[in-house]
Protein backbone atom coordinates (compact mmCIF):
# COMPACT_ATOMS: atom_id res chain seq x y z
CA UNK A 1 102.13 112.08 137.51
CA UNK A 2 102.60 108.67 135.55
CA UNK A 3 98.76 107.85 135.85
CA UNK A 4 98.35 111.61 134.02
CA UNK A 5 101.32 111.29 131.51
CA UNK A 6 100.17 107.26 130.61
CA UNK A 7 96.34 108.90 130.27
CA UNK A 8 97.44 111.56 127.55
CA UNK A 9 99.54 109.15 125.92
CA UNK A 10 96.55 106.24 125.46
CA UNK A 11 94.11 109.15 124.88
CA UNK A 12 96.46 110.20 121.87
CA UNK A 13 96.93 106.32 121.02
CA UNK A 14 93.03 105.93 121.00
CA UNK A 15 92.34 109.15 118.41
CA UNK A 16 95.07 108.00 115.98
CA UNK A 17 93.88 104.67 115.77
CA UNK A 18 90.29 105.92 115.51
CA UNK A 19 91.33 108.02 112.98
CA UNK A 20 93.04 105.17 111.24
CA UNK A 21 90.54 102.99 111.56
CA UNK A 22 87.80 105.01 110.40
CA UNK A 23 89.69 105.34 106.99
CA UNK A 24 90.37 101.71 106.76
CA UNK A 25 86.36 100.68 107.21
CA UNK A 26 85.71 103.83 104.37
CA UNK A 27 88.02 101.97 101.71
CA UNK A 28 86.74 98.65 102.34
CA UNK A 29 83.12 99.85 102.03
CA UNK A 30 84.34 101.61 98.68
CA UNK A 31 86.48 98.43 97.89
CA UNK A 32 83.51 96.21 98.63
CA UNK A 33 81.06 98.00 96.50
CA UNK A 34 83.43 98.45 93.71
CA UNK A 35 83.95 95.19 94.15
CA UNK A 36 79.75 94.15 93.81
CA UNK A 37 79.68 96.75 90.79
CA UNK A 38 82.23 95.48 88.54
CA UNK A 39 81.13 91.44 89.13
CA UNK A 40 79.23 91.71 85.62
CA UNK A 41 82.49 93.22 84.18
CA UNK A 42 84.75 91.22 85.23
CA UNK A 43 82.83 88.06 83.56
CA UNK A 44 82.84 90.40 80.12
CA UNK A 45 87.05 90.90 80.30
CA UNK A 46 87.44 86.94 80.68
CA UNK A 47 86.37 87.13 77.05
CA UNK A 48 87.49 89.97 75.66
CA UNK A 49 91.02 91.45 74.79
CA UNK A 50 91.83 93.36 77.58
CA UNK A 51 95.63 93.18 78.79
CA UNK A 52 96.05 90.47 81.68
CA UNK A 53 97.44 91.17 84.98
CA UNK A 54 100.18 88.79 84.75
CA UNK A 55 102.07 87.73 81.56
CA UNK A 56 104.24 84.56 81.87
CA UNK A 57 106.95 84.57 78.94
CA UNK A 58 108.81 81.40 80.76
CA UNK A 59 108.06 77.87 81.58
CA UNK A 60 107.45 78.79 85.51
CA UNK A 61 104.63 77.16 86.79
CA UNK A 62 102.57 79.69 89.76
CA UNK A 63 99.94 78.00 91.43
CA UNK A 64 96.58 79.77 91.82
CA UNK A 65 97.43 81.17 95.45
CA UNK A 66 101.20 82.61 94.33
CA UNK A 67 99.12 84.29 90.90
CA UNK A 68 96.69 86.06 93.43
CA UNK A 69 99.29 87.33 95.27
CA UNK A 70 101.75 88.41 92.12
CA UNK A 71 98.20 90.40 91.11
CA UNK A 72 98.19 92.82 94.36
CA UNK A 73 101.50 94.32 92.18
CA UNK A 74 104.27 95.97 93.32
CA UNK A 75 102.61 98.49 95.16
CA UNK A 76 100.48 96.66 97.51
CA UNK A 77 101.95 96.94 101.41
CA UNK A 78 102.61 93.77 103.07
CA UNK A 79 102.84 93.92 106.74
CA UNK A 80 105.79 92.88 108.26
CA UNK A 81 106.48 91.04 111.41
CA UNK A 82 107.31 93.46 114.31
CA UNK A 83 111.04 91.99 115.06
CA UNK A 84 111.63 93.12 110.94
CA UNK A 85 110.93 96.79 112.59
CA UNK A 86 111.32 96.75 116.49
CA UNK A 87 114.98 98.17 116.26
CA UNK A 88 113.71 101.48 114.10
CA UNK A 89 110.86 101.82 115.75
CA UNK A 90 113.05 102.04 119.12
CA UNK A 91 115.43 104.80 117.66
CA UNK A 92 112.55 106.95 115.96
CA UNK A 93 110.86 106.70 119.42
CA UNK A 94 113.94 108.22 121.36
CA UNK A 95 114.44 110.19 118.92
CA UNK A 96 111.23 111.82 119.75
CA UNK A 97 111.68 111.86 123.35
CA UNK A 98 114.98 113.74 123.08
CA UNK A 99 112.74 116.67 121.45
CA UNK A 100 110.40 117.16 124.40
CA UNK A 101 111.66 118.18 128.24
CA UNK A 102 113.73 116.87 129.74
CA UNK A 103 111.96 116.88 132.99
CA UNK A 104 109.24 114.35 131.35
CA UNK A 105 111.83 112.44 129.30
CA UNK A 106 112.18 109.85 131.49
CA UNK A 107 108.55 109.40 132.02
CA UNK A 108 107.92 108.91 128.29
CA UNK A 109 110.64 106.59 127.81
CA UNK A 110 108.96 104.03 130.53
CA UNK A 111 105.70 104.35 128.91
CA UNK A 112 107.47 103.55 125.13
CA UNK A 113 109.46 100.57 126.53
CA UNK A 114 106.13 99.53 127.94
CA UNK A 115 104.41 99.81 124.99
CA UNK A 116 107.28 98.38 122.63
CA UNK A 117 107.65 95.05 124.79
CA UNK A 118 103.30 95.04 124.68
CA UNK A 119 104.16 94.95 120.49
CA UNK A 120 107.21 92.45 120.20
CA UNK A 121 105.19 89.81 122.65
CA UNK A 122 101.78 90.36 121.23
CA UNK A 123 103.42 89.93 117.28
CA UNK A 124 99.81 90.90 116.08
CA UNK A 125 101.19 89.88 112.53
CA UNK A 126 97.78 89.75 109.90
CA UNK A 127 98.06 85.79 109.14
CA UNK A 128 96.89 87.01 105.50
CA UNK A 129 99.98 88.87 105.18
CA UNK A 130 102.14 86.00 106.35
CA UNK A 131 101.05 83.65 103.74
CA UNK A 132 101.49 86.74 101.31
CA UNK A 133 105.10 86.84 102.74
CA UNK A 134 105.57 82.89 102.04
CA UNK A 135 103.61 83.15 98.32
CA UNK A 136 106.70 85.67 97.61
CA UNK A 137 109.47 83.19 98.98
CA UNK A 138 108.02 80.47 96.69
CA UNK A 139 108.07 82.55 94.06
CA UNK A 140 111.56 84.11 94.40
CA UNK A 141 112.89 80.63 94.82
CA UNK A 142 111.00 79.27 91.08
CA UNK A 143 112.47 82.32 89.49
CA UNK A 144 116.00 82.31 90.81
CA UNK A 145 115.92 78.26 89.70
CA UNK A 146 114.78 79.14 86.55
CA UNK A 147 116.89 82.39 86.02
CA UNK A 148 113.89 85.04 85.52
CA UNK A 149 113.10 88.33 86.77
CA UNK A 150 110.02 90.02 87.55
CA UNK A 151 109.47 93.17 85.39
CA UNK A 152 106.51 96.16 84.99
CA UNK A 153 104.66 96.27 81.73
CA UNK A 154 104.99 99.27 79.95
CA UNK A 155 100.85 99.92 79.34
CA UNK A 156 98.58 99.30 82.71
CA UNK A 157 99.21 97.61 85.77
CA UNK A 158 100.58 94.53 84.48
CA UNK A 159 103.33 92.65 85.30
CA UNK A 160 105.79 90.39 83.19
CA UNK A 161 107.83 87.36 84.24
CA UNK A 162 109.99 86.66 81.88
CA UNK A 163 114.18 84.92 81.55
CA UNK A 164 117.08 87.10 81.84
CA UNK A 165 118.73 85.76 78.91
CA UNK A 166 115.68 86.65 77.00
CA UNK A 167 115.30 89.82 78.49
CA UNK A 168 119.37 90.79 77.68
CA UNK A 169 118.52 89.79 73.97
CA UNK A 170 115.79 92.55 74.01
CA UNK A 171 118.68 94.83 75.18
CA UNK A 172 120.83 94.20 73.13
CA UNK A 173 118.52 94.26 70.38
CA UNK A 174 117.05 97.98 71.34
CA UNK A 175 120.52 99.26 71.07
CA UNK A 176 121.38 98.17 68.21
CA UNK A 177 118.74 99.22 66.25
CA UNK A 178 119.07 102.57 67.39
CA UNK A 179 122.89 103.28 66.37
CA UNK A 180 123.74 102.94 70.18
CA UNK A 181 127.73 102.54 70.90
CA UNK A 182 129.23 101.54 74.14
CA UNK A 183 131.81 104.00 75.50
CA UNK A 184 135.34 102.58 76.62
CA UNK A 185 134.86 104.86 79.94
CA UNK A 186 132.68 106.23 82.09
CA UNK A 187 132.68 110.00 81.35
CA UNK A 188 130.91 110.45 84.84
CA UNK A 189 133.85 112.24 86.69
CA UNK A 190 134.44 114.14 83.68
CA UNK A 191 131.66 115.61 83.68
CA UNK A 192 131.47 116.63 87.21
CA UNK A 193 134.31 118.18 87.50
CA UNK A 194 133.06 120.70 83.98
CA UNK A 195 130.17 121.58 86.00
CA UNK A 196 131.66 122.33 88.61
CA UNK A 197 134.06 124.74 86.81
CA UNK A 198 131.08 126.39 85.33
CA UNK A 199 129.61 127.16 88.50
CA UNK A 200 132.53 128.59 89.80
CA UNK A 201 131.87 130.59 86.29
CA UNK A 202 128.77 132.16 87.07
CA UNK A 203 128.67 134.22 90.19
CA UNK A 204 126.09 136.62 88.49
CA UNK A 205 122.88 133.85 87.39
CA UNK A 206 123.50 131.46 90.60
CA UNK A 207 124.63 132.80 93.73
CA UNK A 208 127.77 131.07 95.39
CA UNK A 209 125.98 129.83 98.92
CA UNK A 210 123.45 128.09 96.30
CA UNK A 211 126.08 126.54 94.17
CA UNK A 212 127.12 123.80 96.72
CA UNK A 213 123.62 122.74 96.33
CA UNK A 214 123.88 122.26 92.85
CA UNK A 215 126.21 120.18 92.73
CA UNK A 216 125.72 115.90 93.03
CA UNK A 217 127.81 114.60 95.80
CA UNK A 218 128.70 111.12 94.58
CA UNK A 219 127.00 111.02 90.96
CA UNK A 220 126.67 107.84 89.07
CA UNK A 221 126.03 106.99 85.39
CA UNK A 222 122.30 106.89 85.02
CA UNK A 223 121.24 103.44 85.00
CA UNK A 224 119.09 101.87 82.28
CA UNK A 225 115.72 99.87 83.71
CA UNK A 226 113.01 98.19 81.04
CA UNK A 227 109.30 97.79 80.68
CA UNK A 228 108.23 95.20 78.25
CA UNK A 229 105.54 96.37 75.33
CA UNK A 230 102.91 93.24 75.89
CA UNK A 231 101.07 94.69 73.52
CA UNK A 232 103.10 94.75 70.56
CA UNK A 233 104.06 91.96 68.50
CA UNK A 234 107.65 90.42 70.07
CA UNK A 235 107.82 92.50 72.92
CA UNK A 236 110.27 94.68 72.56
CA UNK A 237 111.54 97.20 75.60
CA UNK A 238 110.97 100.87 76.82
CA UNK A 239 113.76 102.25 78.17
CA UNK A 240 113.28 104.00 81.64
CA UNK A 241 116.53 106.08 82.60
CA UNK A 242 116.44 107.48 86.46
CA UNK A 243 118.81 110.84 85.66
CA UNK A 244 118.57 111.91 89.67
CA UNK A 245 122.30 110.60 89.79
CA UNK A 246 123.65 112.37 86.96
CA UNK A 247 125.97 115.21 87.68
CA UNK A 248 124.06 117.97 85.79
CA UNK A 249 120.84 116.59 87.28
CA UNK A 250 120.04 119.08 90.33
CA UNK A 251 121.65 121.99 87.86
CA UNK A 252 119.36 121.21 85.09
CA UNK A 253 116.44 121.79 86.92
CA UNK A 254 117.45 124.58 88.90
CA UNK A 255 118.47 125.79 85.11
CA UNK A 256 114.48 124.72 83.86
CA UNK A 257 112.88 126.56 86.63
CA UNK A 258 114.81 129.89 85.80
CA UNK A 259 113.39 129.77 82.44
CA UNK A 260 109.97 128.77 83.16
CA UNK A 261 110.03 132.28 85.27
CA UNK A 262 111.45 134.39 82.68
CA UNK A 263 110.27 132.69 78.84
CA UNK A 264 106.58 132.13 77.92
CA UNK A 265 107.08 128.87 76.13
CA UNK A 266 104.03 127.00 74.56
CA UNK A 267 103.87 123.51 75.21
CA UNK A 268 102.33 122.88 71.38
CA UNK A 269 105.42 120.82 70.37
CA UNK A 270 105.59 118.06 73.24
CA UNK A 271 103.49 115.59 71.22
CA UNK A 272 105.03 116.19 68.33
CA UNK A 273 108.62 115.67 69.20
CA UNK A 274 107.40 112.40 71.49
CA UNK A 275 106.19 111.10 67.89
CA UNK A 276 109.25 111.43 66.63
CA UNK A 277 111.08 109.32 69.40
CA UNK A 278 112.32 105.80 67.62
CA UNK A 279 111.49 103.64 70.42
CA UNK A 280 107.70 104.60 70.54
């Protein structure tokens, strides 16, 4: 019975990671020939105007190796060392095992243990990604010496490093020039506690076993995050406002769907009113 149980199990092992692996060699052939196609291009945007990866507003200093890594941006995946994910990986396993039989639970838990200790001794860690992980340390440590932050540009991939001081003068300056007045308190629980007295209100558009649902648990203020304009003169900020915590958030688009259903609005106005926005 193990030898049949440990056979499915590697069998399954072997077509996932073919799977994977199949996909992997597919982007890197893609990757690669991108790569051969754009070597003439590349040598045409060293002299032209196009936006760089990575804009320095401070005195930091990056070597050549920390810049290389800083251009993978924020999204790139950096593989972590197995004892950073060894204790999750142990409860999502039995986690899975409590879903099947429990005649073969046992069984499957021997062959996971097996196969979790084969992982934490191996530590198969990519040494790329290791000296990505130590690039990053250096890094954090220049800008925490020199009191900067790293930040998204507002127009392509770019990134911007840039002082805080510097970047709560932007701030500062943005809402002032748009009329923008600080509120002695946070109008947060306020607010909650309206919509939830107009849901209470209207039995007969939302139904009551939907209006819990509605509702934010713990909503928060939403909070204000910045991209820089690199390519305007000064840089000035966009501002980026997450609403997801607000308390009419989930209710607003429950709302928005509604009409959608019912109205036949045109869209025609979208650019026009986006003109019209001050901080464009």
């Amino acid at each position: 019975m193990w030898q049949h149980v440990q056979y499915n199990i590697d069998l399954q092992i072997n077509r996932i990671m073919e799977k994977t692996y199949q996909k992997l060699n597919k982007k890197l052939d893609t990757l690669t020939h991108q790569s051969d196609k754009n070597h003439d291009l590349k040598q045409k945007q060293k002299n032209s105007k196009y936006q760089q990866r990575i804009v320095n507003m401070t005195d930091i200093q990056l070597t050549k190796e920390q810049s290389q890594t800083l251009k993978l941006g924020p999204k790139c995946a950096i593989e972590q060392e197995p004892k950073l994910y060894i204790n999750e990986l142990i409860v999502e396993t039995e986690n899975a095992i409590k879903a099947l039989e429990l005649k073969t639970q046992n069984a499957y838990r021997y062959l996971a243990l097996k196969k979790i200790k084969q992982i934490n001794m191996n530590n198969r860690n990519n040494i790329l990604h290791k000296r990505f992980q130590y690039n990053l340390r250096e890094i954090k440590k220049k800008l925490q010496s020199k009191d900067a932050t790293i930040i998204k540009a507002d127009k392509g991939n770019a990134i911007v490093i840039i002082k805080m001081d510097i970047l709560n003068k932007k701030v500062d300056t943005f809402i002032k020039d748009n009329n923008i007045t600080q509120m002695n308190k946070d109008p947060t629980e306020k607010y909650q506690k309206t919509i939830q007295q107009i849901l209470q209100k209207s039995n007969l558009i939302i139904d009551k076993k939907n209006q819990k649902f509605l509702m934010n648990i713990k909503p928060t203020a939403p909070r204000l995050n910045v991209y820089i304009k690199t390519h305007k003169e000064g840089g000035p900020i966009r501002p980026v406002i997450d609403n997801t915590p607000a308390p009419a958030y989930k209710m607003g688009r429950h709302i928005n769907s509604k009409l959608q259903n019912l109205l036949n609005l045109p869209n025609i106005y979208n650019a026009e009113i986006r003109k019209t926005w001050p901080w464009n």
